[in-house]
N, C-alpha and C. Protein backbone atom coordinates (compact mmCIF):
# COMPACT_ATOMS: atom_id res chain seq x y z
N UNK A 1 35.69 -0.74 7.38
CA UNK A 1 35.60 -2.18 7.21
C UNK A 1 35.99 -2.59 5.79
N UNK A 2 35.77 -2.11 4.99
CA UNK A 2 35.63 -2.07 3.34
C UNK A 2 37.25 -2.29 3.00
N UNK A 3 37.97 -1.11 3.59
CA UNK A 3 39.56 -0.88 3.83
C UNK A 3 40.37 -2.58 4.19
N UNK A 4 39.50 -2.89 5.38
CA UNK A 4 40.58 -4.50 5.66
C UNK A 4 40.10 -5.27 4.78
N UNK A 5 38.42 -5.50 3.85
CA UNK A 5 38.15 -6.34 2.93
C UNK A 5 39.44 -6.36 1.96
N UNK A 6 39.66 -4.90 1.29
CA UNK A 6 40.30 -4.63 0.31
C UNK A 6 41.91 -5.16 0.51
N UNK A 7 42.12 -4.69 2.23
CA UNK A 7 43.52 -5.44 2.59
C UNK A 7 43.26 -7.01 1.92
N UNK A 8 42.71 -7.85 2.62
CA UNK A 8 42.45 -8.89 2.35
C UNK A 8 42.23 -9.65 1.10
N UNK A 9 41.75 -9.12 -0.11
CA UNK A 9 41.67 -9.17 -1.33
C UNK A 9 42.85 -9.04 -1.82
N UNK A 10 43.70 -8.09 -1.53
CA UNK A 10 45.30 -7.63 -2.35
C UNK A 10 46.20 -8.84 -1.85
N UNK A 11 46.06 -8.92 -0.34
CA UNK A 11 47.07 -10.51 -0.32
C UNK A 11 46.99 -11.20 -1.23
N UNK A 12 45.17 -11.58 -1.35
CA UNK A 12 44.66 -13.31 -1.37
C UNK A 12 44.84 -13.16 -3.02
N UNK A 13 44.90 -12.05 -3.88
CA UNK A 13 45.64 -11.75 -5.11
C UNK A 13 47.13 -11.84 -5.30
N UNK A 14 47.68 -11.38 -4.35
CA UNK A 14 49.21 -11.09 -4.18
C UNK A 14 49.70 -12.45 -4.32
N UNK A 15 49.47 -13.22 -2.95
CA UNK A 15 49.55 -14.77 -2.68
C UNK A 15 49.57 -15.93 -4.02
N UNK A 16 48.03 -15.45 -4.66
CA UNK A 16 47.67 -16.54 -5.72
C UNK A 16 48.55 -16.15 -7.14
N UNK A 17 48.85 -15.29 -7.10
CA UNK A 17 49.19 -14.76 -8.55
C UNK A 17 50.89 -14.43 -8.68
N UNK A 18 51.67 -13.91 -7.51
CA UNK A 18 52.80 -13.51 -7.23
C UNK A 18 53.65 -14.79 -6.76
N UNK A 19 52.77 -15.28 -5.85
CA UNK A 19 53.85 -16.57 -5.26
C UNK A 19 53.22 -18.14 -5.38
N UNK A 20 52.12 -18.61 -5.29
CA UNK A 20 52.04 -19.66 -5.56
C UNK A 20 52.07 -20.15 -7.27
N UNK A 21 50.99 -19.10 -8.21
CA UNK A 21 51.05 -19.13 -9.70
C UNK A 21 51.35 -17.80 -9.85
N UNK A 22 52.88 -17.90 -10.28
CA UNK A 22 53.54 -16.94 -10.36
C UNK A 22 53.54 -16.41 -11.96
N UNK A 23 52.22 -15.13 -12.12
CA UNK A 23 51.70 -14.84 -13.29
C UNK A 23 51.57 -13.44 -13.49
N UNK A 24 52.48 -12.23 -13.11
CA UNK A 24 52.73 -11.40 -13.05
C UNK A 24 51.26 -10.26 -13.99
N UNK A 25 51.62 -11.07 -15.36
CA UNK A 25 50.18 -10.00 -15.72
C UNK A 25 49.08 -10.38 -14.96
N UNK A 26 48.60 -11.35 -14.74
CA UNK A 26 47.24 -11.37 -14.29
C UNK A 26 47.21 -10.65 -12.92
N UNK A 27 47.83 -10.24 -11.85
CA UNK A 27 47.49 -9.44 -11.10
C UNK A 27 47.60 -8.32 -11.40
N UNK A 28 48.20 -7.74 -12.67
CA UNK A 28 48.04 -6.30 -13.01
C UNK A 28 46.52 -6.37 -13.74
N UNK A 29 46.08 -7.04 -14.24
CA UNK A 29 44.84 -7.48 -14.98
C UNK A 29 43.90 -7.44 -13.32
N UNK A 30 43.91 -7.99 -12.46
CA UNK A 30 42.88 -8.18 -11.40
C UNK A 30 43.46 -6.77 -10.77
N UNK A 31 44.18 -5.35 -10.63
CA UNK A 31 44.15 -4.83 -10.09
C UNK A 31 43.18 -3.94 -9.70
N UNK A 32 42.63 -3.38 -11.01
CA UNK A 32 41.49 -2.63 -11.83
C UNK A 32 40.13 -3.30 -11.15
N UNK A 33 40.26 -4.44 -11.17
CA UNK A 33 39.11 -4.53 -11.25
C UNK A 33 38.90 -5.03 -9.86
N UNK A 34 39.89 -4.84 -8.53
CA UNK A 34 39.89 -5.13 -7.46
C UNK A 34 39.50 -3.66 -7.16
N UNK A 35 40.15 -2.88 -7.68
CA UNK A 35 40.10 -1.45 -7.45
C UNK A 35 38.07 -1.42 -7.76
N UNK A 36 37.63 -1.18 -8.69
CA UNK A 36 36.51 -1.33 -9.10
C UNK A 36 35.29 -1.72 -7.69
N UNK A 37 35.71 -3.02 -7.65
CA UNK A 37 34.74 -3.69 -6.86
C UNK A 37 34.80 -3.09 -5.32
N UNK A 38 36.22 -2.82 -4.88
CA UNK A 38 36.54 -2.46 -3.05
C UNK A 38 35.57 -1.01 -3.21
N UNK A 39 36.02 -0.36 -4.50
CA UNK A 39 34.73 1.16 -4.14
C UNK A 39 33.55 0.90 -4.06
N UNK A 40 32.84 -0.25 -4.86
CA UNK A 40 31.56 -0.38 -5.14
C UNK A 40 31.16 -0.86 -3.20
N UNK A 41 31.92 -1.74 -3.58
CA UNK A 41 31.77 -2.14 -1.61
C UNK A 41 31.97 -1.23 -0.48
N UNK A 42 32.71 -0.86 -0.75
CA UNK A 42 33.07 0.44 0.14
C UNK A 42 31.64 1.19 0.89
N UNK A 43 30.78 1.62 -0.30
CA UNK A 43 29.36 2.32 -0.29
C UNK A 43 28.58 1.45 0.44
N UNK A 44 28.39 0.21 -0.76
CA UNK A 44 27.23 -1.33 0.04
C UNK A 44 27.47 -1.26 0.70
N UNK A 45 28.65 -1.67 1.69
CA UNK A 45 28.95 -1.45 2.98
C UNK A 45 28.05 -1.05 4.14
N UNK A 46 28.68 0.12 3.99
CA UNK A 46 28.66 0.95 4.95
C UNK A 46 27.00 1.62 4.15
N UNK A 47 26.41 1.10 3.88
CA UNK A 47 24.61 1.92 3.09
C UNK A 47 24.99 2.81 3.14
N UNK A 48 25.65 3.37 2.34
CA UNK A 48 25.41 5.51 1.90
C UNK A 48 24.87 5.11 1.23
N UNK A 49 23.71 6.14 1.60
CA UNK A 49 22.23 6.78 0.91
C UNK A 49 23.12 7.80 -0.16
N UNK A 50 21.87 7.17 -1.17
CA UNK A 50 22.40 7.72 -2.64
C UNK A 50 21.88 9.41 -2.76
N UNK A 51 22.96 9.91 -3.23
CA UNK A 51 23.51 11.39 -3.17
C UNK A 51 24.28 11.97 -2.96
N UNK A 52 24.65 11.04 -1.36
CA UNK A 52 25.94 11.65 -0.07
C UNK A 52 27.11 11.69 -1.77
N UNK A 53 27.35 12.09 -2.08
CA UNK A 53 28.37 12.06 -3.34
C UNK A 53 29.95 12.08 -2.39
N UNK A 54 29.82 13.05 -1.77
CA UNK A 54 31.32 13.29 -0.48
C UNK A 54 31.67 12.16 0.06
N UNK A 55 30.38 11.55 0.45
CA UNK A 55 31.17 10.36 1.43
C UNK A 55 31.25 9.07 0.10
N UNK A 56 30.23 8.78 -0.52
CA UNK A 56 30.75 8.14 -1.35
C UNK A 56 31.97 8.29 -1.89
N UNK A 57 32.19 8.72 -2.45
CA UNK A 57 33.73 9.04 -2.52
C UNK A 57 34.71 9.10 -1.80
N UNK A 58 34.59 9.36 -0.76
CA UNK A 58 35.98 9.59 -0.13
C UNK A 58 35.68 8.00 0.44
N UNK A 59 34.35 7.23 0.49
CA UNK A 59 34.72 5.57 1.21
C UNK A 59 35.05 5.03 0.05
N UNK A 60 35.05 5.07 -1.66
CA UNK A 60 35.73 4.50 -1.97
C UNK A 60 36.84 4.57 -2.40
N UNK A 61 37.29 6.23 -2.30
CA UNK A 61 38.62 5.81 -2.62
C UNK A 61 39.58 5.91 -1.28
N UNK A 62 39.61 5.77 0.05
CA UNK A 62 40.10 5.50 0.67
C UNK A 62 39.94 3.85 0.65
N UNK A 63 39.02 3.00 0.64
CA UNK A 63 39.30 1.81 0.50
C UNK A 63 40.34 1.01 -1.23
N UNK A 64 39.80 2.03 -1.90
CA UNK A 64 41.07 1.61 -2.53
C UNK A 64 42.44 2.01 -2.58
N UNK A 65 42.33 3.16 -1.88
CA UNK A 65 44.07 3.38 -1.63
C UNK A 65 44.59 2.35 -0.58
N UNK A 66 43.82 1.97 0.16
CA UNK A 66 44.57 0.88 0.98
C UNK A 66 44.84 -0.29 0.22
N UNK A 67 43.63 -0.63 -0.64
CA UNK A 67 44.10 -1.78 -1.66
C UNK A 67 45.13 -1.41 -2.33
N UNK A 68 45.58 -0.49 -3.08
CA UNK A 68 46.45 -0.31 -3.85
C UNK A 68 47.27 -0.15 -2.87
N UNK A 69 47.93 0.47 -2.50
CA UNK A 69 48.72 0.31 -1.87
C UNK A 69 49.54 -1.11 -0.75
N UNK A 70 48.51 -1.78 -0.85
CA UNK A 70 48.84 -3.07 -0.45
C UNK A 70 49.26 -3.95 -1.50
N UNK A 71 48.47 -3.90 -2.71
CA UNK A 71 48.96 -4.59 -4.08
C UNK A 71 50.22 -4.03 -4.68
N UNK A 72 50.46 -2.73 -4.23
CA UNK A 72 51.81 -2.19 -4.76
C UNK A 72 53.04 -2.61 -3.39
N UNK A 73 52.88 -2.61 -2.24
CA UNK A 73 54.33 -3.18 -1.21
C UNK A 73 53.75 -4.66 -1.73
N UNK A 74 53.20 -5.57 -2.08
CA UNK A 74 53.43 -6.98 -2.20
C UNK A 74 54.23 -7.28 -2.80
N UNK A 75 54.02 -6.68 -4.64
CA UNK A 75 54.62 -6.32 -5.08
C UNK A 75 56.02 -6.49 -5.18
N UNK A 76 56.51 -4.95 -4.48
CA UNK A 76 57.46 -5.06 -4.30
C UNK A 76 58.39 -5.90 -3.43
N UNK A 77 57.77 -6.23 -2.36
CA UNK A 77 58.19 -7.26 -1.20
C UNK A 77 58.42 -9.00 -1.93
N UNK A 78 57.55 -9.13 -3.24
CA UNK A 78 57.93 -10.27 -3.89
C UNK A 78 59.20 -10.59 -4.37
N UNK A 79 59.23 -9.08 -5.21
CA UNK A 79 60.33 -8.79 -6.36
C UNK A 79 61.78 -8.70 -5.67
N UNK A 80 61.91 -8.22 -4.63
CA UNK A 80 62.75 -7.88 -3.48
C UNK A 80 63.52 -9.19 -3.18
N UNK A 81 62.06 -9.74 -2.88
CA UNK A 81 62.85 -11.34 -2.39
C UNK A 81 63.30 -12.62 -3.18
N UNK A 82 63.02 -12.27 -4.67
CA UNK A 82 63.53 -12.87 -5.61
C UNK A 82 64.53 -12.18 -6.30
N UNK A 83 64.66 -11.05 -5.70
CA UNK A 83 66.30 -9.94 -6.22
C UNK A 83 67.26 -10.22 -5.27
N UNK A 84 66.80 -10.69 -4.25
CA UNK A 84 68.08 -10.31 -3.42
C UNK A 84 68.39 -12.08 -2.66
N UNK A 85 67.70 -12.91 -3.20
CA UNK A 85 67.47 -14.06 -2.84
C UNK A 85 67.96 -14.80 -4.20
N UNK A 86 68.20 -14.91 -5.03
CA UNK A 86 68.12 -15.03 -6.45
C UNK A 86 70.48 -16.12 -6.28
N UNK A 87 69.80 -17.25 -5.85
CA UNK A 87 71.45 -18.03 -6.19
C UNK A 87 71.64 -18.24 -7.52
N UNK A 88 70.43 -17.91 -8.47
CA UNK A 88 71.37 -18.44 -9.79
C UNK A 88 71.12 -20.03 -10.16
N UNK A 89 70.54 -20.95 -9.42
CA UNK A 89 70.25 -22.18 -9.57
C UNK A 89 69.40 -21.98 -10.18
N UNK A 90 69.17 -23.23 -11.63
CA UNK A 90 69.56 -23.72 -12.03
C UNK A 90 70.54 -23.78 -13.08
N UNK A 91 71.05 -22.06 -13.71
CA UNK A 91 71.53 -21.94 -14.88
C UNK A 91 72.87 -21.70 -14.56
N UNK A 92 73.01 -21.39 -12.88
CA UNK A 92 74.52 -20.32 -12.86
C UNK A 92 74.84 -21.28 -10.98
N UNK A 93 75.99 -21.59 -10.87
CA UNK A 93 76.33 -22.30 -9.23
C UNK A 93 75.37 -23.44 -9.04
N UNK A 94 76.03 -24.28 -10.07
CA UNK A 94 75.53 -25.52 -9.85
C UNK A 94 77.07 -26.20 -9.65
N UNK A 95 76.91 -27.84 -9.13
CA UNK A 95 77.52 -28.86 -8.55
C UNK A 95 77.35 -29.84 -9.37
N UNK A 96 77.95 -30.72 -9.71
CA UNK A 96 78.04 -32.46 -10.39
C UNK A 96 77.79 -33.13 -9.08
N UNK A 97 77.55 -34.41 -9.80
CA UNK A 97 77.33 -35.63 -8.98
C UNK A 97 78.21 -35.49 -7.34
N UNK A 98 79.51 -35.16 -7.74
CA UNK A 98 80.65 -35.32 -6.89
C UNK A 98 80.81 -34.19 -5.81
N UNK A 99 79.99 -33.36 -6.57
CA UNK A 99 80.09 -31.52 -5.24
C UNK A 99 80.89 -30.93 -5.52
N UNK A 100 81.07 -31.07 -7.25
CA UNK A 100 82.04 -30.22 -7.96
C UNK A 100 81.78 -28.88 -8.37
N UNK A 101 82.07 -27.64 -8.58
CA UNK A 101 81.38 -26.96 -8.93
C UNK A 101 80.83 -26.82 -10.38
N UNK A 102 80.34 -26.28 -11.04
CA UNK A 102 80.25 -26.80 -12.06
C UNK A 102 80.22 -25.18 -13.04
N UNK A 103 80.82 -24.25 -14.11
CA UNK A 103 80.52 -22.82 -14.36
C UNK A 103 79.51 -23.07 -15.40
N UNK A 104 78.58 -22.01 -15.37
CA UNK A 104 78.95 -20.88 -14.89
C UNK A 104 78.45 -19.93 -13.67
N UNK A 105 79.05 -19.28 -12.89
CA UNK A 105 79.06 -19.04 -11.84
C UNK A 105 78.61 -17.73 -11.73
N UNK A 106 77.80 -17.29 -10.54
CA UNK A 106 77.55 -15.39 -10.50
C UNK A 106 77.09 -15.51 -8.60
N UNK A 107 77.21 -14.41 -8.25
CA UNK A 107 77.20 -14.04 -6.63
C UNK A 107 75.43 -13.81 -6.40
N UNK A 108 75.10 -14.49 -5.26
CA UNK A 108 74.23 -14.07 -5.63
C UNK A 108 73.40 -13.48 -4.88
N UNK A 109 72.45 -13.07 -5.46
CA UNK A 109 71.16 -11.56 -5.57
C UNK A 109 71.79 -10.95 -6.96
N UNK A 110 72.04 -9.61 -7.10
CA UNK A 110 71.77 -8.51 -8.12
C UNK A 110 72.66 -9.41 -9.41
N UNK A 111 73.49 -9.62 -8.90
CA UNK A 111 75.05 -10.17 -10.02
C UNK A 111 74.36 -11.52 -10.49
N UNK A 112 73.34 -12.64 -9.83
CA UNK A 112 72.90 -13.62 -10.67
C UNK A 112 71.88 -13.20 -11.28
N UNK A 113 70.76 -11.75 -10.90
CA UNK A 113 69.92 -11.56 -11.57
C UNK A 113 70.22 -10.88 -13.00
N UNK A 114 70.94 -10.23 -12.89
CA UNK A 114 71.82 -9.25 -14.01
C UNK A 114 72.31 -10.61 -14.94
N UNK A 115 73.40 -11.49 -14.57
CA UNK A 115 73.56 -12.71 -15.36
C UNK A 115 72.44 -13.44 -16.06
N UNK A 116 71.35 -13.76 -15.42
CA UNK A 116 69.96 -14.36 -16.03
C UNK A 116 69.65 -13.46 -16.88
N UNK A 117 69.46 -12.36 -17.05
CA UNK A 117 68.84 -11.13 -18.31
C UNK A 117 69.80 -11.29 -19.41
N UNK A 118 71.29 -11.50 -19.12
CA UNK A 118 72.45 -11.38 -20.57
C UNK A 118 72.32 -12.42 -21.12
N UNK A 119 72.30 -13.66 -19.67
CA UNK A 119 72.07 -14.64 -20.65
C UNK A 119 70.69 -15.04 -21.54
N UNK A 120 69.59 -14.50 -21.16
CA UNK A 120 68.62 -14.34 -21.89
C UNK A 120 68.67 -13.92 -23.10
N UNK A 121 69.66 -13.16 -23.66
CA UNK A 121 69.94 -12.10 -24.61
C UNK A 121 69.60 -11.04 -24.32
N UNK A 122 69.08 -10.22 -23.41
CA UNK A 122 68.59 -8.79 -23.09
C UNK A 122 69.86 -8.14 -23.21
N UNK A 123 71.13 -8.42 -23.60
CA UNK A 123 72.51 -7.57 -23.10
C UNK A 123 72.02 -6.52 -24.23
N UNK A 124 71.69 -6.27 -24.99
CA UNK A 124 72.03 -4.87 -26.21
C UNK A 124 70.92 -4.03 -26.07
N UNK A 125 69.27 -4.64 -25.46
CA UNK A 125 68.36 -3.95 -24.96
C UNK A 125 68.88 -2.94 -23.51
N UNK A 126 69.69 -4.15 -22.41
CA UNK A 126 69.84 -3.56 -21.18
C UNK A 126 71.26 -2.38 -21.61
N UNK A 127 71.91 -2.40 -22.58
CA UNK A 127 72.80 -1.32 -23.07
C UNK A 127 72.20 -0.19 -23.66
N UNK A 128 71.52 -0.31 -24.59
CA UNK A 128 70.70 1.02 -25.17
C UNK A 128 70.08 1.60 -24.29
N UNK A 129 69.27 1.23 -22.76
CA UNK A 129 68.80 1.81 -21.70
C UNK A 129 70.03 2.31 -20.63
N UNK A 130 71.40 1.87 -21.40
CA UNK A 130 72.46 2.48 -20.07
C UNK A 130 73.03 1.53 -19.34
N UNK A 131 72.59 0.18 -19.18
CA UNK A 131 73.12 -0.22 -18.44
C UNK A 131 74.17 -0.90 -18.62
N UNK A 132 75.28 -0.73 -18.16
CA UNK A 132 76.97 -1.39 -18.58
C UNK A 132 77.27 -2.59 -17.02
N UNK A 133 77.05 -2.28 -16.10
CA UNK A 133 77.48 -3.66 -14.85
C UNK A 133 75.95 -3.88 -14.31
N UNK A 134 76.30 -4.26 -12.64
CA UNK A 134 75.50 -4.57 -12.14
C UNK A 134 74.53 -3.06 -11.14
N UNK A 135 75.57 -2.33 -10.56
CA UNK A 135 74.78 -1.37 -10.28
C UNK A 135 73.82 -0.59 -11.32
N UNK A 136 74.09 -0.16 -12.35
CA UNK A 136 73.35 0.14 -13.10
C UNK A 136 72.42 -0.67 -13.53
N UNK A 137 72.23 -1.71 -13.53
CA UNK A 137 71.47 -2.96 -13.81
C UNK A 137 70.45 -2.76 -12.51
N UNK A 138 70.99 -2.68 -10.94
CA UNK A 138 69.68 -2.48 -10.15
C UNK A 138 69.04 -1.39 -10.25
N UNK A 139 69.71 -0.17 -10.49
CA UNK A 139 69.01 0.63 -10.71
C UNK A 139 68.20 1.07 -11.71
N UNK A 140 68.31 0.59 -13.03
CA UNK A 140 67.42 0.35 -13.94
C UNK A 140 66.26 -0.63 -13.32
N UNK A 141 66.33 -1.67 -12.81
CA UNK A 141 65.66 -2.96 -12.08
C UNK A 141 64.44 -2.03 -10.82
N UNK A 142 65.06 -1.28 -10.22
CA UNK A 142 64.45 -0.91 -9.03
C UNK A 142 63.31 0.13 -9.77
N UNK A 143 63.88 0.89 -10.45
CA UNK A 143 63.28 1.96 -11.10
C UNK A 143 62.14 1.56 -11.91
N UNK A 144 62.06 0.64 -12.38
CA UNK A 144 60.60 -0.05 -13.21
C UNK A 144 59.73 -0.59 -12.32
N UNK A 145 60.52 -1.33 -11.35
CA UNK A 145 59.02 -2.02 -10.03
C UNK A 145 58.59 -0.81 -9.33
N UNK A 146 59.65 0.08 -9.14
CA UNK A 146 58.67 1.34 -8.54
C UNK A 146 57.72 1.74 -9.25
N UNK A 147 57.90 1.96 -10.59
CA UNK A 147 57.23 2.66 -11.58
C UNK A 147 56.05 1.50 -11.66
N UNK A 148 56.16 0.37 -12.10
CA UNK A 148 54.89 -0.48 -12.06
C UNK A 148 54.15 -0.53 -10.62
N UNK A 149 54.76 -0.42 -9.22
CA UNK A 149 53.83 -0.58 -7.90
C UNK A 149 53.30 0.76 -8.26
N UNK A 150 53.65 1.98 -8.69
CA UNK A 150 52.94 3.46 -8.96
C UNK A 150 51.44 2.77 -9.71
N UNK A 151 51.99 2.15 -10.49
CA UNK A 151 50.99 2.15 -11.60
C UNK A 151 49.77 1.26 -11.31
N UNK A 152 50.12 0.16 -10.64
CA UNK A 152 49.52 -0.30 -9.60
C UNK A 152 48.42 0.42 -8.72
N UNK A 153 49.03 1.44 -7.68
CA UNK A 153 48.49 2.09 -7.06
C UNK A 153 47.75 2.78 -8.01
N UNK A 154 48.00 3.72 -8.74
CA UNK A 154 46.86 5.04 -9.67
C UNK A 154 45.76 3.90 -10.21
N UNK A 155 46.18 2.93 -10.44
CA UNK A 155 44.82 1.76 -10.88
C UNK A 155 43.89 1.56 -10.48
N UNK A 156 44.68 1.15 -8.84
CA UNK A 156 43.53 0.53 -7.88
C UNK A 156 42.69 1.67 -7.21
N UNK A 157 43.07 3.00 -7.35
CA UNK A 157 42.90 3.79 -6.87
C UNK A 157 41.49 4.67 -7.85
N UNK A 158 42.23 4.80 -8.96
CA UNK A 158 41.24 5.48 -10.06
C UNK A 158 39.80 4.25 -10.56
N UNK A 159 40.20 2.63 -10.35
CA UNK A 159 38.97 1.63 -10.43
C UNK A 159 38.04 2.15 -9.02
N UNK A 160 38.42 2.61 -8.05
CA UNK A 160 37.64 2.20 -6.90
C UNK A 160 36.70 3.17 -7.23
N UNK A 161 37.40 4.92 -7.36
CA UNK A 161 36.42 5.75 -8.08
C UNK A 161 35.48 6.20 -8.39
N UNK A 162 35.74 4.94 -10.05
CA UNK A 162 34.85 4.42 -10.77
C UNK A 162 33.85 3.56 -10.06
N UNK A 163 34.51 2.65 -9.20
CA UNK A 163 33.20 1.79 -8.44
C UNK A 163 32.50 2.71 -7.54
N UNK A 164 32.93 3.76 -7.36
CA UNK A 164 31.81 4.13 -5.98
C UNK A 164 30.63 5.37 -7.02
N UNK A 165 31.56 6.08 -8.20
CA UNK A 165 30.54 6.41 -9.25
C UNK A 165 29.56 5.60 -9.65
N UNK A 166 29.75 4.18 -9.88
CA UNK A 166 28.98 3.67 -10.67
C UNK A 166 27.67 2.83 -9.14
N UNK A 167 28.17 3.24 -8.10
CA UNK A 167 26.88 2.92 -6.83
C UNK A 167 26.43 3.88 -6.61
N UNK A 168 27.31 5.44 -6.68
CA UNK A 168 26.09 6.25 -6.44
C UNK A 168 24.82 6.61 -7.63
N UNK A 169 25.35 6.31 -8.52
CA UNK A 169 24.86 6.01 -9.83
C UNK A 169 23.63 5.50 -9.86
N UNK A 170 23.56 4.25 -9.42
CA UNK A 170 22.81 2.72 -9.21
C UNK A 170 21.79 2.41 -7.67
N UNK A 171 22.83 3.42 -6.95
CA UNK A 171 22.15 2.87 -5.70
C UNK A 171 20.42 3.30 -5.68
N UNK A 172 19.93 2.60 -5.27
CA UNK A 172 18.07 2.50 -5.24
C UNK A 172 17.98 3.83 -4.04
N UNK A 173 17.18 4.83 -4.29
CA UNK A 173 16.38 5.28 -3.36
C UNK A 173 15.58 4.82 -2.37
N UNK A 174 16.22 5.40 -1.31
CA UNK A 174 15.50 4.94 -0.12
C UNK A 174 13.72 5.16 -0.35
N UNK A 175 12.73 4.12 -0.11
CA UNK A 175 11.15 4.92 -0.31
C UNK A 175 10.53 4.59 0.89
N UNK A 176 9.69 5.18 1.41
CA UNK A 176 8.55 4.76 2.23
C UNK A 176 8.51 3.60 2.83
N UNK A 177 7.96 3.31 1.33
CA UNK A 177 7.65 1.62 1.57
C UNK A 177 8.63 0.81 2.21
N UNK A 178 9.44 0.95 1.68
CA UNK A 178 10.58 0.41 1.90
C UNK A 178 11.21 0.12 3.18
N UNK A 179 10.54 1.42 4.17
CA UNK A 179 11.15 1.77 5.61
C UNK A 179 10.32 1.16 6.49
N UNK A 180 10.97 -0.01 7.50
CA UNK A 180 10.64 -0.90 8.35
C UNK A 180 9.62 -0.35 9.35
N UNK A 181 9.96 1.10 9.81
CA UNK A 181 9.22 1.92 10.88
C UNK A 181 8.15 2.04 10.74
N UNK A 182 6.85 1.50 11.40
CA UNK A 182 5.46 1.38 11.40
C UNK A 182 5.44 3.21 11.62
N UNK A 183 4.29 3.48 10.83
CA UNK A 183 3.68 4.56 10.89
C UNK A 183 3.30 5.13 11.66
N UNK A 184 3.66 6.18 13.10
CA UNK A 184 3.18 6.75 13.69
C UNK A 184 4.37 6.33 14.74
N UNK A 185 5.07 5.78 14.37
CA UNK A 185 6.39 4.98 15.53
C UNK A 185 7.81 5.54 15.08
C-alpha cells in the first residue's frame, strides 16, 4: 500500500514542480525527503512491530524504490517532451504581423534546443565538454538527465532507508497494557 502512496506522492511532486511550477531544484530538494517519509510510512503502515529489522527494511525500501523510480521516469518523460517538442518560440520561428517569417530560425526538437543553449552563451562551456553540432549536443543532453533520474533514484531510495531506520528506531513497544485482548480471552 505504502508503494502506490509513494506512486502518488512522486506524480503530485512531479506535476507541481515539473509542469505546472516549473522549478526543477525544488523537486530534487523534495526527493530526499519524499524518500524519507514513504520509508517511515512504509512501517506505520503496515504496524511492523519494532525489531522485525528485515521487514522493516525491505517495506521501506521497496516503497521507495517505487518512489524513486517514479520521480526519476517523470523526470525524464518531462524533459523528453520539452526536447523533442521544443519549436523554438519565442526566440527562434517566429512570424510578423503579416505571416512573415521572421529569423532566426532552427528545426525543431534537438536543433532548437541546442540553438537556445548557444544562444544563451553556453557555446565555449558546451565545446570544452565536446560538443561541436547537434548530435553531440543530445548526447551530452541525454547523458546528464540520465545521470540526474540515477541520482534521483539512489536519493529516494537511500532517504526511505533512513526513514524506516529512524521507525524502527522510534517505534513504541508493543506492552500489555496496551493490548485490547481482555485477559483470559
Amino acid at each position: 500500500m505504502a508503494a502506490w502512496v509513494g506512486l502518488g506522492m512522486a506524480v503530485t511532486i512531479g506535476v507541481s514542480f515539473l509542469l505546472v511550477i516549473p522549478i526543477e531544484p525544488i523537486y530534487w530538494l523534495l526527493t530526499p525527503m519524499a524518500g524519507l517519509l514513504i520509508g517511515y510510512y512504509a512501517n506505520q503502515r503496515s504496524e511492523t512491530p519494532r525489531g522485525a529489522w528485515r521487514r522493516i527494511m525491505a517495506d521501506a525500501l521497496f516503497a521507495g524504490l517505487v518512489t524513486g523510480v517514479t520521480l526519476a521516469l517523470l523526470l525524464l518523460a518531462v524533459k523528453a517532451l520539452f526536447f523533442f517538442a521544443d519549436t523554438g518560440y519565442p526566440d527562434f520561428n517566429r512570424v510578423d504581423q503579416q505571416g512573415q517569417s521572421i529569423p532566426p530560425y532552427c528545426q525543431s526538437g534537438a536543433t532548437c534546443v541546442y540553438a537556445r543553449y548557444l544562444a544563451a552563451g553556453r557555446g565555449p562551456a558546451l565545446e570544452s565538454a565536446g560538443v561541436t553540432d547537434v548530435g553531440s549536443f543530445t548526447t551530452l543532453y541525454w547523458e546528464q538527465q540520465l545521470a540526474t533520474a540515477g541520482l534521483l533514484l539512489a536519493l529516494s531510495v537511500g532517504a526511505a532507508a533512513l526513514g524506516g531506520v529512524v521507525y524502527g528506531l522510534t517505534r513504541p513497544k508493543t506492552s500489555i497494557a496496551s493490548d485490547p485482548t481482555p485477559v483470559g480471552g
